[in-house]
C-alpha atoms as a PDB file:
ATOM      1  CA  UNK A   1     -13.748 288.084 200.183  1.00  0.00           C
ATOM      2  CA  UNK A   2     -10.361 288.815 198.810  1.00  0.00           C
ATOM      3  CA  UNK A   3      -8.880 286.120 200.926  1.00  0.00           C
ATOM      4  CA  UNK A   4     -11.231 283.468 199.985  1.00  0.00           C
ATOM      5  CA  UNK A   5     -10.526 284.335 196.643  1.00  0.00           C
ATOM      6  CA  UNK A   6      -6.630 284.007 196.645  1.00  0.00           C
ATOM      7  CA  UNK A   7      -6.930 280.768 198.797  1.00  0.00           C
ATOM      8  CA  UNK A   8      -9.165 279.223 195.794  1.00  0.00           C
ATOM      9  CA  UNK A   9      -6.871 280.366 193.104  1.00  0.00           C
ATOM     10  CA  UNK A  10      -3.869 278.528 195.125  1.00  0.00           C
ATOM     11  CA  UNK A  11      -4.187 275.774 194.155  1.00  0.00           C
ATOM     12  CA  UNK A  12      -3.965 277.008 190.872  1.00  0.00           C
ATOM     13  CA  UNK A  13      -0.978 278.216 191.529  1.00  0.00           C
ATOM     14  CA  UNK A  14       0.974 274.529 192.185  1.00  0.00           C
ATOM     15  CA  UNK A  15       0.475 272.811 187.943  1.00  0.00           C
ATOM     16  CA  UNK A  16       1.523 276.151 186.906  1.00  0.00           C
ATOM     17  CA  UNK A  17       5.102 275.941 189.481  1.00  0.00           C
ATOM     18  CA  UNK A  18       4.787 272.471 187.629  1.00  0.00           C
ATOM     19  CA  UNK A  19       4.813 272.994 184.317  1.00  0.00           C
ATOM     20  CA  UNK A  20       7.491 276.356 184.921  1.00  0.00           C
ATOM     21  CA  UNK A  21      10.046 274.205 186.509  1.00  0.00           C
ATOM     22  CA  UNK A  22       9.587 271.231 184.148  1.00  0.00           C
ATOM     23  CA  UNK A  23      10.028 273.862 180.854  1.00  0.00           C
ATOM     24  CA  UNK A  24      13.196 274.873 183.519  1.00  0.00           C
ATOM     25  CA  UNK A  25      14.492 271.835 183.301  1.00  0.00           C
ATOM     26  CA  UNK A  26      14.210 270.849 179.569  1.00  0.00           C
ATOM     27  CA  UNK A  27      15.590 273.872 178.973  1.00  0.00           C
ATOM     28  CA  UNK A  28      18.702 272.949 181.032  1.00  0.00           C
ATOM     29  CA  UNK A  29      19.046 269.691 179.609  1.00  0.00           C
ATOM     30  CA  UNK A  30      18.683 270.981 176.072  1.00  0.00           C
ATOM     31  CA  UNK A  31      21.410 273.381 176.534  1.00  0.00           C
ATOM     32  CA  UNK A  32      23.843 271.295 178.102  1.00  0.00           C
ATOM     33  CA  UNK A  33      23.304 268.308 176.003  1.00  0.00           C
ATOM     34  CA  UNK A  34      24.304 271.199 172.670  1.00  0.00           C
ATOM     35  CA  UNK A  35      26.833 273.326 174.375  1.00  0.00           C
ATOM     36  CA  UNK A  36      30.306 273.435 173.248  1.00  0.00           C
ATOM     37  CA  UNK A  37      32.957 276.035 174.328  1.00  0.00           C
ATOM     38  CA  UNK A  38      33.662 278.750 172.264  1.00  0.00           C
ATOM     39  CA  UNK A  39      35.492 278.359 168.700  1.00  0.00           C
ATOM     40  CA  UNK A  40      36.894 281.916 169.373  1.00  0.00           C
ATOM     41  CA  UNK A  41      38.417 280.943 172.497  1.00  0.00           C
ATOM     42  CA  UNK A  42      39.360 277.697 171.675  1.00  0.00           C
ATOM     43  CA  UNK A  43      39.707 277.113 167.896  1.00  0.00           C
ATOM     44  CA  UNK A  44      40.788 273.212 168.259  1.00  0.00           C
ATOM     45  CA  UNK A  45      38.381 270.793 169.174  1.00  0.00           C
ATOM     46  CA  UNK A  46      37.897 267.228 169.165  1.00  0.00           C
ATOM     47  CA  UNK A  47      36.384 264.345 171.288  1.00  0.00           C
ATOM     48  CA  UNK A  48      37.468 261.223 172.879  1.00  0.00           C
ATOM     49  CA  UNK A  49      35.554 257.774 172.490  1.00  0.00           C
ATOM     50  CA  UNK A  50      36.029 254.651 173.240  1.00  0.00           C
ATOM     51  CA  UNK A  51      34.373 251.078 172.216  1.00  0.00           C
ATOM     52  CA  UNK A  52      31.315 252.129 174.683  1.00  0.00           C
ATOM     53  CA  UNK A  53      30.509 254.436 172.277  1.00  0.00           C
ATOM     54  CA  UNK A  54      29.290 252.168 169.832  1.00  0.00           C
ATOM     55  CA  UNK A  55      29.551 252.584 165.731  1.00  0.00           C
ATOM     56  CA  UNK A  56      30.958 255.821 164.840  1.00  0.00           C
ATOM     57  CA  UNK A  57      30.163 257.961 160.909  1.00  0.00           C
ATOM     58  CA  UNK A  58      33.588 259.568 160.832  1.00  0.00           C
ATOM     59  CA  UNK A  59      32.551 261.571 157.681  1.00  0.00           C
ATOM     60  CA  UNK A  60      29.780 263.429 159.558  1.00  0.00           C
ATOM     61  CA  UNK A  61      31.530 263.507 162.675  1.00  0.00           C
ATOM     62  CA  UNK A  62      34.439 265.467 160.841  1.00  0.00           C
ATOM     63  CA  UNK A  63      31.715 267.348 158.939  1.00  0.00           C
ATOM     64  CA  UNK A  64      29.267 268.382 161.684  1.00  0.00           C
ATOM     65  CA  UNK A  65      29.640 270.051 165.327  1.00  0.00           C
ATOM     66  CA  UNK A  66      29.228 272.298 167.652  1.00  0.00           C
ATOM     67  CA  UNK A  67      27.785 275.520 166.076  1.00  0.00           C
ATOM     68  CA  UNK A  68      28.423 273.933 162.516  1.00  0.00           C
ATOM     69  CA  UNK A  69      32.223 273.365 163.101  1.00  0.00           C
ATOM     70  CA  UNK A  70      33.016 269.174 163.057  1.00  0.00           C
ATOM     71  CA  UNK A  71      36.117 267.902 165.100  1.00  0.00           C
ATOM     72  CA  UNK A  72      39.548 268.537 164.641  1.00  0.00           C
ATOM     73  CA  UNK A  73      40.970 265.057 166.147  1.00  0.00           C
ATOM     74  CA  UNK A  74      39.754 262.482 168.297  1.00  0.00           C
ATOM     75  CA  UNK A  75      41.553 260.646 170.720  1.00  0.00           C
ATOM     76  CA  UNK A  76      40.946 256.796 171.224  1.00  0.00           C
ATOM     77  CA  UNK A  77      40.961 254.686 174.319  1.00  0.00           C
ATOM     78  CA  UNK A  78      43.187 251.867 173.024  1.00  0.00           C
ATOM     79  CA  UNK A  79      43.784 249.701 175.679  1.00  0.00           C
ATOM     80  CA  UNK A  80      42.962 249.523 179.598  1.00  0.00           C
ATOM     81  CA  UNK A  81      45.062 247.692 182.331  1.00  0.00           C
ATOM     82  CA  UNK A  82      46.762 244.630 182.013  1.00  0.00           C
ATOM     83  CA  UNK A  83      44.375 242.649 179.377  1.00  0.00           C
ATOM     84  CA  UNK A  84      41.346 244.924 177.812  1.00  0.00           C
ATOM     85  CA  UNK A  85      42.331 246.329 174.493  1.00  0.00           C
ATOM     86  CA  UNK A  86      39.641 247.898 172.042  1.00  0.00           C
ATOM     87  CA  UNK A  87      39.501 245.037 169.459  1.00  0.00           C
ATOM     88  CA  UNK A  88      38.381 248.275 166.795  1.00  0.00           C
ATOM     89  CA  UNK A  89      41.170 250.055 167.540  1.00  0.00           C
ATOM     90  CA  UNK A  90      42.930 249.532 164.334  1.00  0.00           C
ATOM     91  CA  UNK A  91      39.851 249.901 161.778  1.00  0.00           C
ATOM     92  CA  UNK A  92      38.638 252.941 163.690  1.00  0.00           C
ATOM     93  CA  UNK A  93      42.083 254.519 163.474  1.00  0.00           C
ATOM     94  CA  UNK A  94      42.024 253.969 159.944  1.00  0.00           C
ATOM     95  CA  UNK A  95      38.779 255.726 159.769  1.00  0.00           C
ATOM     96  CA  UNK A  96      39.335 258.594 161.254  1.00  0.00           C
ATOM     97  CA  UNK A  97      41.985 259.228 159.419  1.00  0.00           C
ATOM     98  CA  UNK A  98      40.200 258.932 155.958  1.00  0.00           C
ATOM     99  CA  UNK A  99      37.856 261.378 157.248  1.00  0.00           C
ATOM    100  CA  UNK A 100      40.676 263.864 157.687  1.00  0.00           C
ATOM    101  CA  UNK A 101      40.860 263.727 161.733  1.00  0.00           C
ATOM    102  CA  UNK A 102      43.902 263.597 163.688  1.00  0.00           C
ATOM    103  CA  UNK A 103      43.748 260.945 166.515  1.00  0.00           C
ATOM    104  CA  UNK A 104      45.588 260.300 169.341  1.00  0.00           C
ATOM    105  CA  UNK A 105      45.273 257.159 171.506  1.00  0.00           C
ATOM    106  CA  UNK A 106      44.478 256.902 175.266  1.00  0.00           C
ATOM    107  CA  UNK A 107      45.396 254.312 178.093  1.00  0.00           C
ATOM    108  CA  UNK A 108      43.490 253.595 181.164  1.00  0.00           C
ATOM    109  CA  UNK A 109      45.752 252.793 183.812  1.00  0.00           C
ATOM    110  CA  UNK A 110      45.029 250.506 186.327  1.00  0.00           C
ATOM    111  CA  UNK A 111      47.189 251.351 190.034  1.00  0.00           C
ATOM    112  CA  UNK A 112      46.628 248.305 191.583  1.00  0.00           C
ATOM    113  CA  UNK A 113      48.369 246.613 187.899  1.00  0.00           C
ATOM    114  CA  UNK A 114      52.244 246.008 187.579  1.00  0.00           C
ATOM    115  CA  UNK A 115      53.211 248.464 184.879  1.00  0.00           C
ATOM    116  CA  UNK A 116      55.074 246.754 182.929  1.00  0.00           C
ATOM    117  CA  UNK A 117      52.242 244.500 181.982  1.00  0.00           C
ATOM    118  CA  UNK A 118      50.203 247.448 181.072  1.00  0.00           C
ATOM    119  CA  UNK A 119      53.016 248.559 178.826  1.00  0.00           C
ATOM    120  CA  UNK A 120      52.987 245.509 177.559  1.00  0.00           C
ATOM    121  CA  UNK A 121      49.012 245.307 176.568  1.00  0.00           C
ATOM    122  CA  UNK A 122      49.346 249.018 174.983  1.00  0.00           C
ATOM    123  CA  UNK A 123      52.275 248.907 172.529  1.00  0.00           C
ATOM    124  CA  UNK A 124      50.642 245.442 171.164  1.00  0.00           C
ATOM    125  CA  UNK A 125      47.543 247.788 170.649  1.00  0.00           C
ATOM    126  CA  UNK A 126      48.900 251.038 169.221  1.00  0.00           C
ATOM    127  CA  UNK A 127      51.218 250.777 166.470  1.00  0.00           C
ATOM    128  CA  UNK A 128      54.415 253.101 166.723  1.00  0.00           C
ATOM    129  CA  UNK A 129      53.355 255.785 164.134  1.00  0.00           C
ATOM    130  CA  UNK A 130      54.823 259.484 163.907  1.00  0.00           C
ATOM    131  CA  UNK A 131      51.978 260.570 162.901  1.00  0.00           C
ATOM    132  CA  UNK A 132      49.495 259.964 166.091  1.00  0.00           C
ATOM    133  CA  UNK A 133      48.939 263.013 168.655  1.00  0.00           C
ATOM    134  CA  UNK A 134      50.768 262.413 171.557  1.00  0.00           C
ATOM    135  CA  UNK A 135      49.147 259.096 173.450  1.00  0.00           C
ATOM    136  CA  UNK A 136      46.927 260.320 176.775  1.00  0.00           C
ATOM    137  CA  UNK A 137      47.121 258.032 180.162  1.00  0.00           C
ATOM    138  CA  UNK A 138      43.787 258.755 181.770  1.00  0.00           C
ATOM    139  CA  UNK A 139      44.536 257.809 185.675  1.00  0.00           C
ATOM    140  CA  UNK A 140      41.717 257.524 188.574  1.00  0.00           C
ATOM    141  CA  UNK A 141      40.513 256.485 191.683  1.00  0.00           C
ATOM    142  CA  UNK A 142      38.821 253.009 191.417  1.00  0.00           C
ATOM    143  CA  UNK A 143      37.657 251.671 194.619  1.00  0.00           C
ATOM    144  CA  UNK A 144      35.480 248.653 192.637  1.00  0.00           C
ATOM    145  CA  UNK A 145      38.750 246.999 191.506  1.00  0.00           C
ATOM    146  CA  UNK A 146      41.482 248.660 193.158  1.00  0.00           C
ATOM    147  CA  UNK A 147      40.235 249.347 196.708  1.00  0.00           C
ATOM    148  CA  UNK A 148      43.263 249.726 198.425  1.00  0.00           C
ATOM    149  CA  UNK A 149      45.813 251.717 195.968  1.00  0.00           C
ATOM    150  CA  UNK A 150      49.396 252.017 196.806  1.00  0.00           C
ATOM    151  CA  UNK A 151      50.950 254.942 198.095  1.00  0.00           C
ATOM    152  CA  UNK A 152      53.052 257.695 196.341  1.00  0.00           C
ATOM    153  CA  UNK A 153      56.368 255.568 196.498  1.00  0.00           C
ATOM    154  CA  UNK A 154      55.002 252.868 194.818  1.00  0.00           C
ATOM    155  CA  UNK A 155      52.873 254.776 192.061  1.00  0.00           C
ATOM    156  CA  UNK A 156      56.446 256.933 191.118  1.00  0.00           C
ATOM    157  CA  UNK A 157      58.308 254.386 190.911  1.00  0.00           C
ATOM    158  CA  UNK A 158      55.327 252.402 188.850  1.00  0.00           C
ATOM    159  CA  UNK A 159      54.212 255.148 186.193  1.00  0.00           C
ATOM    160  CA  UNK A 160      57.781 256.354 185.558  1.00  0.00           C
ATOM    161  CA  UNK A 161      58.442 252.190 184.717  1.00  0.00           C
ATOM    162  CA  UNK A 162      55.196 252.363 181.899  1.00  0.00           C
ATOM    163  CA  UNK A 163      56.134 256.130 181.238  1.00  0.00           C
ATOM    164  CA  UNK A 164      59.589 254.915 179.695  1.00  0.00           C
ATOM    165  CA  UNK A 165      58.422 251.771 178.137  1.00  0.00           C
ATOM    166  CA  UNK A 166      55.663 253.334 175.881  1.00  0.00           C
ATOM    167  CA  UNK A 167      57.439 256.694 175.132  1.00  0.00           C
ATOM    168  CA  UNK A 168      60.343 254.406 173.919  1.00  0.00           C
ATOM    169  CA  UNK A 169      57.579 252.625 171.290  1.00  0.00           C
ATOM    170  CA  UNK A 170      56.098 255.940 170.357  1.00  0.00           C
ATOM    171  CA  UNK A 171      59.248 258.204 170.361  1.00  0.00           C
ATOM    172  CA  UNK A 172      57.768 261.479 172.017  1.00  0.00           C
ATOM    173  CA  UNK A 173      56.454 262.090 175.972  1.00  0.00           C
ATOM    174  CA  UNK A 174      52.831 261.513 177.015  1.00  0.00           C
ATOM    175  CA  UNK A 175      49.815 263.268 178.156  1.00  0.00           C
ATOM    176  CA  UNK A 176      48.899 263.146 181.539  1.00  0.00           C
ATOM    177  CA  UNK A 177      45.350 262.791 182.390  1.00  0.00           C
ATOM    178  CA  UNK A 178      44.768 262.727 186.303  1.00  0.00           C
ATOM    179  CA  UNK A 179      40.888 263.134 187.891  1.00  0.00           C
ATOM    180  CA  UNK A 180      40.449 265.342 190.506  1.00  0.00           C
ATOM    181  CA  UNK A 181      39.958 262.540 192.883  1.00  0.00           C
ATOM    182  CA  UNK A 182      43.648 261.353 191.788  1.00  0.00           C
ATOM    183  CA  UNK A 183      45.480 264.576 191.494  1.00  0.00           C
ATOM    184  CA  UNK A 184      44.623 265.666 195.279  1.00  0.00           C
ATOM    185  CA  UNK A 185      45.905 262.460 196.691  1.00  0.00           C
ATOM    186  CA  UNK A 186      49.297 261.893 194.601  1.00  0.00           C
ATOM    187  CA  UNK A 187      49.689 265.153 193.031  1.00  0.00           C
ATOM    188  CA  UNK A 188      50.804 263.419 189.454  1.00  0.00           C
ATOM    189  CA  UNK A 189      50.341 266.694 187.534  1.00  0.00           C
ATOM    190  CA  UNK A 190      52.820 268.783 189.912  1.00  0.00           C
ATOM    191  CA  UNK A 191      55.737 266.020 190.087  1.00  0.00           C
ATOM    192  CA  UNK A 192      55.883 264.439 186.747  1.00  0.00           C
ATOM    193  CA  UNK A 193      56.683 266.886 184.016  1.00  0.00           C
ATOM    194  CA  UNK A 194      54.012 265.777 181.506  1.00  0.00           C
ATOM    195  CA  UNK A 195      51.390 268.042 179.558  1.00  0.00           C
ATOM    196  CA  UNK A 196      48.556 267.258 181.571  1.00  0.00           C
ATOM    197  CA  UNK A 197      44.713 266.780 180.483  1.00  0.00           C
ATOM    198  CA  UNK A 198      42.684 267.773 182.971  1.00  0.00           C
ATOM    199  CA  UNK A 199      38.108 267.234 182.986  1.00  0.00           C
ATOM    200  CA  UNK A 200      35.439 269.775 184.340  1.00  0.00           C
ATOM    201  CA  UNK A 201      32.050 269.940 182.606  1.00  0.00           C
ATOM    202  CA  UNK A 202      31.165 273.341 181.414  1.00  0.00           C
ATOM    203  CA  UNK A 203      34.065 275.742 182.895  1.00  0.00           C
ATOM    204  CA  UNK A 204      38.039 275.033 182.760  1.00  0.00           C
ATOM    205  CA  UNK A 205      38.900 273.684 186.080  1.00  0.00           C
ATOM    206  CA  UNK A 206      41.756 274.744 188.389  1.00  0.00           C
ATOM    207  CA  UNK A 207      42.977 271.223 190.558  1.00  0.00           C
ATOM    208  CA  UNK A 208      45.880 271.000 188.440  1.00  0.00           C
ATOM    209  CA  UNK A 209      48.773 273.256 189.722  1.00  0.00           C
ATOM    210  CA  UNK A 210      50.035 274.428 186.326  1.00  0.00           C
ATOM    211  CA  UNK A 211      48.756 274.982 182.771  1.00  0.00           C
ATOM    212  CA  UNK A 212      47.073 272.434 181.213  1.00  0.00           C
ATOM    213  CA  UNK A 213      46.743 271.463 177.317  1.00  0.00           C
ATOM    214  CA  UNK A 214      43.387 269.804 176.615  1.00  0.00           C
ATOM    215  CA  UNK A 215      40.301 269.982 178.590  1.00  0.00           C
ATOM    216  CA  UNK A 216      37.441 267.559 178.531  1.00  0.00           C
ATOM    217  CA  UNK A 217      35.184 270.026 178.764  1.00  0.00           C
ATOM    218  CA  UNK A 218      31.916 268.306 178.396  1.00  0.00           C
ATOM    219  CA  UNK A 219      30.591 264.678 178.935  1.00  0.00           C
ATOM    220  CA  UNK A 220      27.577 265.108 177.614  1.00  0.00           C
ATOM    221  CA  UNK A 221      27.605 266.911 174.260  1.00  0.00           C
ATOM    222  CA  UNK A 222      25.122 265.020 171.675  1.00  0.00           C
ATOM    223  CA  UNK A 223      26.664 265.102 168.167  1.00  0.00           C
ATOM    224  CA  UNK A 224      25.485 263.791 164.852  1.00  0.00           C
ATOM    225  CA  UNK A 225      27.248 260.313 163.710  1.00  0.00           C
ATOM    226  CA  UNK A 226      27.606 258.886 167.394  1.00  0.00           C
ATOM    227  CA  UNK A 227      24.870 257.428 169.069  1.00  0.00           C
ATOM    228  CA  UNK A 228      25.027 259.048 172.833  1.00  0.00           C
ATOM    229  CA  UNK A 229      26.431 261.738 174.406  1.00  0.00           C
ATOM    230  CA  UNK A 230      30.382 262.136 174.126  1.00  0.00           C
ATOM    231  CA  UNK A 231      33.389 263.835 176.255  1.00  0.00           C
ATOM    232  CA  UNK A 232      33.818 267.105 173.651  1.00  0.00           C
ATOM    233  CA  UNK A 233      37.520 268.265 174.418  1.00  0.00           C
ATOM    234  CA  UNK A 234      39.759 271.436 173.755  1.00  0.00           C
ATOM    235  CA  UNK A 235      42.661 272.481 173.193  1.00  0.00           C
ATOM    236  CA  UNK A 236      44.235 275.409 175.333  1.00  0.00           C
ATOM    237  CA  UNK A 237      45.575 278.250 172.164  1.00  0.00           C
END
């Protein structure tokens, strides 16, 4: 009797697993799609968009946040290999800055690009103006349009060339910004000495071999003023 009992009320058993691993789930999502790290532990934080992002409300971006606390700065992608700049650039700088943030501007560099032509495309994109954060040089691995990178000769000699050029239009170093796919094949953040940015959703990663300075530390924070999820970053205190 027992036994025919428990075998009838399996089946029971299965939309309830359902419906407790679907609540699991939202839950998840919910809380990674609001978390932030900790203001105590890292009291400046910002973001970094780019034209992907769509139409930004600076005011309410400054204004709202992560447990009530808006951004501190935002940092721009500007310009991309040889030819894509961010035809906003400009206005959005502009913006930001009337709603009291403190941006920065980012490059995407391109390995399989001569650097002097990516030089080239960012100081016609970003003015040379004291009063930006240090620019950021995002590297990575792209096997869709660079499927056979050069080696680690070629990349030195490369990235020191665009390394000179645009620190001599802005007047201070750069910020590295290696993946973890790049940094354990040419091991940028241990041979060029750079403050490095490194990326790791949720918990400061370690495939850097020294300290780094900012941490994109989430890719998928939802904020008010910004239409979809955005790469929340920190600063290490």
């Amino acid at each position: 009797m027992i036994l025919a009992i428990l075998r009838s009320k399996r089946w029971l058993l299965i939309p309830a697993l359902a419906i407790v691993l679907a609540l699991a789930a939202l839950a998840a999502w919910y809380w990674a799609i609001h978390w932030a790290p900790d203001r105590t532990r890292y009291a400046v934080q910002g973001l970094w968009l780019d034209a992907g992002d769509g139409a930004v409300e600076w005011p309410t971006l400054k204004a709202t946040g992560p447990g009530g606390h808006g951004a501190d700065f935002v940092y721009l992608t500007a310009s991309s290999g040889a030819a894509v700049r961010d035809p906003a650039f400009a206005r959005s700088l502009d913006a930001a800055r009337a709603a009291g943030l403190q941006v920065g501007a980012v490059h995407v560099y391109d390995l399989c690009v001569a650097a002097d032509v990516q030089a080239s495309n960012f100081v016609t994109t970003v003015p040379r103006d004291r009063h930006l954060l240090p620019a950021a040089i995002a590297l990575d691995l792209d096997p869709q349009h660079c499927p056979d990178p050069p080696g680690q000769a070629v990349i030195d000699s490369e990235l020191t060339t665009f390394l000179n050029e645009i620190e001599r239009h802005l007047g201070r170093p750069v910020v590295l910004m290696p993946s973890p796919a790049l940094e354990a094949r040419y091991h940028l953040a241990a041979r060029i000495d750079r403050n490095v940015w490194v990326s790791g959703d949720f918990r400061p990663p370690t495939y850097v071999a020294r300290p780094w300075v900012l941490w994109t530390a989430t890719h998928r924070l939802r904020l008010a003023g910004v239409g979809g999820p955005v790469r929340w970053v920190v600063v290490q205190p």
